[in-house]
C-alpha atoms as a PDB file:
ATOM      1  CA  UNK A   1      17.212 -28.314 -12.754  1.00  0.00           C
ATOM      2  CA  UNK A   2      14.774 -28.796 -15.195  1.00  0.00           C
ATOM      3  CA  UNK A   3      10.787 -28.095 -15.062  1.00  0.00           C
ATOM      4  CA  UNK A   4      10.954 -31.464 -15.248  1.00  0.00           C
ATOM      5  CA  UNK A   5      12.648 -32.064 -12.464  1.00  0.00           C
ATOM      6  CA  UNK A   6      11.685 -29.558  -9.998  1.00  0.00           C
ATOM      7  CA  UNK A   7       9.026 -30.690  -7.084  1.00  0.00           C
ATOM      8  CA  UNK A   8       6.117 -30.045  -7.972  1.00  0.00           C
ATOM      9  CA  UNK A   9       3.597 -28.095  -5.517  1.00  0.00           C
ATOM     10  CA  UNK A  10      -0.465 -27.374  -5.228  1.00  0.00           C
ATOM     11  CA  UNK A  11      -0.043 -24.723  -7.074  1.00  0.00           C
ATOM     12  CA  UNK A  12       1.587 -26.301 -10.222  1.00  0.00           C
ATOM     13  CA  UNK A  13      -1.197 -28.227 -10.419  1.00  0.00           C
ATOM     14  CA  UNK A  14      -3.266 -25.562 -10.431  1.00  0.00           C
ATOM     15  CA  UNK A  15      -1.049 -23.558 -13.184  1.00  0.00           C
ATOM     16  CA  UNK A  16      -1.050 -26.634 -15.279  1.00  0.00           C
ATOM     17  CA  UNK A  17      -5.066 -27.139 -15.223  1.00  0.00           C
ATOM     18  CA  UNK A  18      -5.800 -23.752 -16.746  1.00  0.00           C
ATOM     19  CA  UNK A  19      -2.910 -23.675 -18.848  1.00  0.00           C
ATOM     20  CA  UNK A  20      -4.767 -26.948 -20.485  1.00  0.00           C
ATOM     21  CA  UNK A  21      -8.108 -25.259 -20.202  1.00  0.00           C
ATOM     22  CA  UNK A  22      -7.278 -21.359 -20.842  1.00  0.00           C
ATOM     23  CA  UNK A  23      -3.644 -21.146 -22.932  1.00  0.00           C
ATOM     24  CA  UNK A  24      -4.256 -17.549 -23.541  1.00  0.00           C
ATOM     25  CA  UNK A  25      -3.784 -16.542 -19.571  1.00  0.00           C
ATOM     26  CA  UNK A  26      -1.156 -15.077 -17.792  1.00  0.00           C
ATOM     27  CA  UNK A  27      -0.753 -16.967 -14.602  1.00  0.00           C
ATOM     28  CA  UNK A  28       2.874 -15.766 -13.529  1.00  0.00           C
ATOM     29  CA  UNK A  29       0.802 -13.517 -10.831  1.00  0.00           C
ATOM     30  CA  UNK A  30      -1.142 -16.727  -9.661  1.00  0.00           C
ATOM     31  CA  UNK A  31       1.863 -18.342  -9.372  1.00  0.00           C
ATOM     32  CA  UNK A  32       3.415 -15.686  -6.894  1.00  0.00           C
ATOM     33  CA  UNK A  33       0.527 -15.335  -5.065  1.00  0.00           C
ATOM     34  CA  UNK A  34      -1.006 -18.263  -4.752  1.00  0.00           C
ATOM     35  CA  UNK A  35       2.087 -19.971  -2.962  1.00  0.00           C
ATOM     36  CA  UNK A  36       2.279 -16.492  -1.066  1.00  0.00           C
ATOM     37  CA  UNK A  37      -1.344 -17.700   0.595  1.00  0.00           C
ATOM     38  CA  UNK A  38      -0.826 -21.140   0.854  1.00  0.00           C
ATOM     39  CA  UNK A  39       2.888 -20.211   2.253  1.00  0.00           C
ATOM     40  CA  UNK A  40       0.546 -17.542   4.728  1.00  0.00           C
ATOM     41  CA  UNK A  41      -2.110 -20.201   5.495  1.00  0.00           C
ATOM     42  CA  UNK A  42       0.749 -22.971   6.783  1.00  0.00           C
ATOM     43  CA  UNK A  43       2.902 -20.327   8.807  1.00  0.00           C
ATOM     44  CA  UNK A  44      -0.212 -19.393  10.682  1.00  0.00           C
ATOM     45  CA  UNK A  45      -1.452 -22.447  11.082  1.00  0.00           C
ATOM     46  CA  UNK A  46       1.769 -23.424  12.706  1.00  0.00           C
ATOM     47  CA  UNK A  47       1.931 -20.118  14.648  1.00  0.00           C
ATOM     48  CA  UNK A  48      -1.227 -20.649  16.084  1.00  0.00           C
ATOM     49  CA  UNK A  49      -0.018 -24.279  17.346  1.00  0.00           C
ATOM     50  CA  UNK A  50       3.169 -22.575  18.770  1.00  0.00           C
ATOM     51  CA  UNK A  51       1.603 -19.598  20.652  1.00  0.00           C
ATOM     52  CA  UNK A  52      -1.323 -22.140  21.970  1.00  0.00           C
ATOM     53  CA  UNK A  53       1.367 -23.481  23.834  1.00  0.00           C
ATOM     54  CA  UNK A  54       1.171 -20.114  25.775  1.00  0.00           C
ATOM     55  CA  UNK A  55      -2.379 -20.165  26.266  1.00  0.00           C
ATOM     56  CA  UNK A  56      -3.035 -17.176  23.841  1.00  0.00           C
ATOM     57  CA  UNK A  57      -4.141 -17.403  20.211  1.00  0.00           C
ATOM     58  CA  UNK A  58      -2.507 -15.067  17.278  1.00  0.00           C
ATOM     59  CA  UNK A  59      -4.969 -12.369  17.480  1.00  0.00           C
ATOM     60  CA  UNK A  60      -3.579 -12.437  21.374  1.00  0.00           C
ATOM     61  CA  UNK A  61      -0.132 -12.636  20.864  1.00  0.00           C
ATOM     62  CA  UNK A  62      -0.581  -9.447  18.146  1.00  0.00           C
ATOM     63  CA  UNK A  63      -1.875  -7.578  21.316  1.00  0.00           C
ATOM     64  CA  UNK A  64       0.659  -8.029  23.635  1.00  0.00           C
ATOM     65  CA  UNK A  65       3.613  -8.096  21.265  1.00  0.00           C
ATOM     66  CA  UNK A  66       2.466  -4.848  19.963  1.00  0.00           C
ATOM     67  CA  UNK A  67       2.373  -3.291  23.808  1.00  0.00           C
ATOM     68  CA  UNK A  68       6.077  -5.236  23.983  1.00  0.00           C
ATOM     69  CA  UNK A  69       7.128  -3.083  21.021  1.00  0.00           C
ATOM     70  CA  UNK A  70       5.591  -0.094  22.490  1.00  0.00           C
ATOM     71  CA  UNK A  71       8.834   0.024  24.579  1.00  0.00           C
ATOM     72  CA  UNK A  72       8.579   0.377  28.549  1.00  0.00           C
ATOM     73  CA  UNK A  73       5.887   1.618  30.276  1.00  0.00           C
ATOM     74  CA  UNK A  74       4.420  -0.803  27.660  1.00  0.00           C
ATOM     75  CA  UNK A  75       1.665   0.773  27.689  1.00  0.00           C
ATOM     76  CA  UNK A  76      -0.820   2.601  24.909  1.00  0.00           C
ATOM     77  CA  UNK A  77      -4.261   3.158  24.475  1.00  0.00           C
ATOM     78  CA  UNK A  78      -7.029   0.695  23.161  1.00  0.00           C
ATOM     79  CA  UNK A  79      -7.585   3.342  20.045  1.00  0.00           C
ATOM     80  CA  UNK A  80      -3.836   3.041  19.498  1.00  0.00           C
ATOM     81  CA  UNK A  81      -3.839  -0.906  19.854  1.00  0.00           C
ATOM     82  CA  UNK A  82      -7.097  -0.825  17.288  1.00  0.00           C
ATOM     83  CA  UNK A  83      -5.665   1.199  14.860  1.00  0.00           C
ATOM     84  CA  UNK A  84      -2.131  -0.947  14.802  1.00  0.00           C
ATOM     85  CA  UNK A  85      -4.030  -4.435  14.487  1.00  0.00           C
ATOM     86  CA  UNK A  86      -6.658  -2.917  12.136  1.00  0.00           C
ATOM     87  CA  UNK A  87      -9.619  -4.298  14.502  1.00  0.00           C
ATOM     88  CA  UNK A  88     -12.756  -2.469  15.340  1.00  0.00           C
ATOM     89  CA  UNK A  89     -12.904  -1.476  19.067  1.00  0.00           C
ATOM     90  CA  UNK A  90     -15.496  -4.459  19.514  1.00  0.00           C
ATOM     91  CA  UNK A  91     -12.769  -7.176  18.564  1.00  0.00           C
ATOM     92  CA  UNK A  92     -10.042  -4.878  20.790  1.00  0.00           C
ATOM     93  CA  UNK A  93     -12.229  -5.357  23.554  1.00  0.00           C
ATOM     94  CA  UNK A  94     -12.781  -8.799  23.217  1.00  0.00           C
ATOM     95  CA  UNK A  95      -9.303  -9.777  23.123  1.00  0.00           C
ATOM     96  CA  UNK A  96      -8.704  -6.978  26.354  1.00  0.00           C
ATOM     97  CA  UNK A  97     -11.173  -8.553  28.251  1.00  0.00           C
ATOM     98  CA  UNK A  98      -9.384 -11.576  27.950  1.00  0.00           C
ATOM     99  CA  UNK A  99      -5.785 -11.243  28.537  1.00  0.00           C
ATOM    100  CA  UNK A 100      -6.869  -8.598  31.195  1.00  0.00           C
ATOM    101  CA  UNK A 101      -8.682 -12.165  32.645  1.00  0.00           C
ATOM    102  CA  UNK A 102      -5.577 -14.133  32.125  1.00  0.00           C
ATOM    103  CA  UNK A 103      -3.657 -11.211  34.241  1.00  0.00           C
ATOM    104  CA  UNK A 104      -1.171 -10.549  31.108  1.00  0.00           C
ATOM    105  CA  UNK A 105      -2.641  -6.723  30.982  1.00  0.00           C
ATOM    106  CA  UNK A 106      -4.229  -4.533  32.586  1.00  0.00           C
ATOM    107  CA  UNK A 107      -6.654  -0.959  32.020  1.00  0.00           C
ATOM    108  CA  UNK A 108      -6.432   1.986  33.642  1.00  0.00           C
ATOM    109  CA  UNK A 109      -7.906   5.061  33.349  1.00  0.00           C
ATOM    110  CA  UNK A 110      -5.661   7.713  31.433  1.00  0.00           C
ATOM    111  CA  UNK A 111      -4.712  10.732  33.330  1.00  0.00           C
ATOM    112  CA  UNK A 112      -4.645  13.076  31.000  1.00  0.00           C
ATOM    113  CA  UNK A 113      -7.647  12.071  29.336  1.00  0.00           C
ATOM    114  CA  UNK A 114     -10.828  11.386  31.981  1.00  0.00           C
ATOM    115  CA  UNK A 115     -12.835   9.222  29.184  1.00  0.00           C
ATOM    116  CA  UNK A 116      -9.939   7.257  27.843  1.00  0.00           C
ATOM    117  CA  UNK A 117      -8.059   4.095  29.069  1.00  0.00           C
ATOM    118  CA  UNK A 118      -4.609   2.949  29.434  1.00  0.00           C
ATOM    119  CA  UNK A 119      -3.297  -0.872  28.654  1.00  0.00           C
ATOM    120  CA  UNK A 120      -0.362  -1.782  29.956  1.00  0.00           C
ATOM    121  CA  UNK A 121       1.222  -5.576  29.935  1.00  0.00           C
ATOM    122  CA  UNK A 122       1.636  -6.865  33.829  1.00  0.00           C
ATOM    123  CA  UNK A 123       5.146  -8.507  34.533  1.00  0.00           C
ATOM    124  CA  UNK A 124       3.201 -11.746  33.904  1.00  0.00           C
ATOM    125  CA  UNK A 125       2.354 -10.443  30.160  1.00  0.00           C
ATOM    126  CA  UNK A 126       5.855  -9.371  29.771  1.00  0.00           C
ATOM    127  CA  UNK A 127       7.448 -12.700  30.250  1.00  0.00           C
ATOM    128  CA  UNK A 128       4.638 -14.544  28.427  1.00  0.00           C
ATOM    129  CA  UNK A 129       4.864 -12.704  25.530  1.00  0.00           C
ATOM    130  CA  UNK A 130       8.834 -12.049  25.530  1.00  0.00           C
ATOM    131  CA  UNK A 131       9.097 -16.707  25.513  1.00  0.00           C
ATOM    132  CA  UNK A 132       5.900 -16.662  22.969  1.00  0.00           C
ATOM    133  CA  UNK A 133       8.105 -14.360  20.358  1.00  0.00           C
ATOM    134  CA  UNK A 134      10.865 -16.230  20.764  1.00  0.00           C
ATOM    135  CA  UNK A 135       9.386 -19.383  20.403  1.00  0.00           C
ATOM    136  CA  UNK A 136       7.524 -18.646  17.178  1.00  0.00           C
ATOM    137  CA  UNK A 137      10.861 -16.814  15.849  1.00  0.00           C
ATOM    138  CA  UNK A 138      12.330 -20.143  15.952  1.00  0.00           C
ATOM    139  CA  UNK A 139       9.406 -21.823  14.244  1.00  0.00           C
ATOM    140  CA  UNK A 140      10.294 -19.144  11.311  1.00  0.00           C
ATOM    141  CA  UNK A 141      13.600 -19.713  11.498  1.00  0.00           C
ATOM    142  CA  UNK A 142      13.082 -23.137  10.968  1.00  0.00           C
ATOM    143  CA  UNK A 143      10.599 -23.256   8.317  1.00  0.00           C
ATOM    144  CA  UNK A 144      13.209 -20.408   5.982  1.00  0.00           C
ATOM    145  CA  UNK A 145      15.983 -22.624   6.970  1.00  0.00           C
ATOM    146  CA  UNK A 146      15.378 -24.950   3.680  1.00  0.00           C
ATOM    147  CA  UNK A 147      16.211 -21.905   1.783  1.00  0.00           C
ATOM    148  CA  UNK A 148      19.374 -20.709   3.679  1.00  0.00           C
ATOM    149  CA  UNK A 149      20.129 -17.471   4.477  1.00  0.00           C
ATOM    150  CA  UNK A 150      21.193 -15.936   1.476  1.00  0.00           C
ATOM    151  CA  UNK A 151      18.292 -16.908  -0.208  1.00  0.00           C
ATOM    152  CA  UNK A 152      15.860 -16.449   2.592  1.00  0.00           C
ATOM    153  CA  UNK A 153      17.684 -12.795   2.588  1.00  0.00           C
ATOM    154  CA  UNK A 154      16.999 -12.477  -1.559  1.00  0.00           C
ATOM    155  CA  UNK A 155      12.930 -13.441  -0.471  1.00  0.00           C
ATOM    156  CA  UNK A 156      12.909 -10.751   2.291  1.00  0.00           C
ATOM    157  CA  UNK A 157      13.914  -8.006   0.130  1.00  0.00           C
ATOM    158  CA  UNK A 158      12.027  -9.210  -3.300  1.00  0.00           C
ATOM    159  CA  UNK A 159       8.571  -9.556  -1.118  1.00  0.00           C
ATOM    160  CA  UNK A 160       9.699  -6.168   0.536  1.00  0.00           C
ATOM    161  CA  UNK A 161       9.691  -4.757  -3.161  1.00  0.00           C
ATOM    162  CA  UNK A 162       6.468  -6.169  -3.734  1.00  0.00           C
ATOM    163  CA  UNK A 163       4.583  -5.220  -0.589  1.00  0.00           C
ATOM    164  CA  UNK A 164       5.944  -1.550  -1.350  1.00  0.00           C
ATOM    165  CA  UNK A 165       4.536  -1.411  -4.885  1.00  0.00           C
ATOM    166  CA  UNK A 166       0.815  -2.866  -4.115  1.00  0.00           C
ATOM    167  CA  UNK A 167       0.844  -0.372  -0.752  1.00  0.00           C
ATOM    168  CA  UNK A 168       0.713   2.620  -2.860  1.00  0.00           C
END
């Protein structure tokens, strides 16, 4: 298949405007990267949709997945949870206060530590969160199916490679 004949996408138009009004720049990068956040911007769009069918937004579901993957008791600390999410201990506690509303968690205090606090998921946080990953695994599924799984298995590693190299 030809240029030509490929679909075209946002960000061909994009390429094509500066290549008209700047020749002399490289835009192979832009190229990558811009369909990597418009690709970014879609999936999370439609992640959001999925996991609002659970009554919990993304920045939820990253909480209570991340206790799921904690293995049982399920449980870790809100410094822990912070530092895996990247979120200041005011946007933890937000999202704690929350779920801990909702009766998917709950905080206890940490015995071996009299100032610090344990979160742990509540059997109705467990099953919420184990049908919200599955659903929104199936929503990726779905969306990589139009490249099959060869291909979607080349894109893995290749953005693998990538992530590694700009995480130095």
């Amino acid at each position: 298949m030809t240029a030509e004949q490929r679909p075209q996408d946002p960000v061909d138009a994009i390429i094509e405007q500066w290549a008209r009004v700047r020749p002399d720049l490289d835009t192979a990068g832009m190229e990558v990267f811009g369909r990597v956040f418009r690709l970014a911007r879609a999936m999370g769009d439609r992640m959001e949709k999925e996991y609002a069918k659970y009554g919990i937004s993304r920045g939820e579901f990253d909480v209570l997945a991340t206790l799921r993957r904690s293995g049982e008791p399920y449980t870790l600390s809100p410094r822990r949870l912070s530092a895996t999410l990247m979120l200041t201990t005011g946007g933890m506690t937000g999202r704690l206060d929350k779920l801990e509303r909702a009766g998917l968690l709950h905080r206890s205090p940490d015995p071996h530590d009299r100032r610090g606090l344990r979160v742990t998921l509540t059997e109705a946080g467990l099953r919420l969160i184990d049908a919200a990953v599955g659903a929104g695994l199936a929503v990726q599924t779905e969306a990589l199916s139009a490249l099959g799984g060869e291909r979607a298995g080349e894109l893995a590693g290749l953005l693998r490679e990538l992530l590694l190299a700009t995480e130095k």
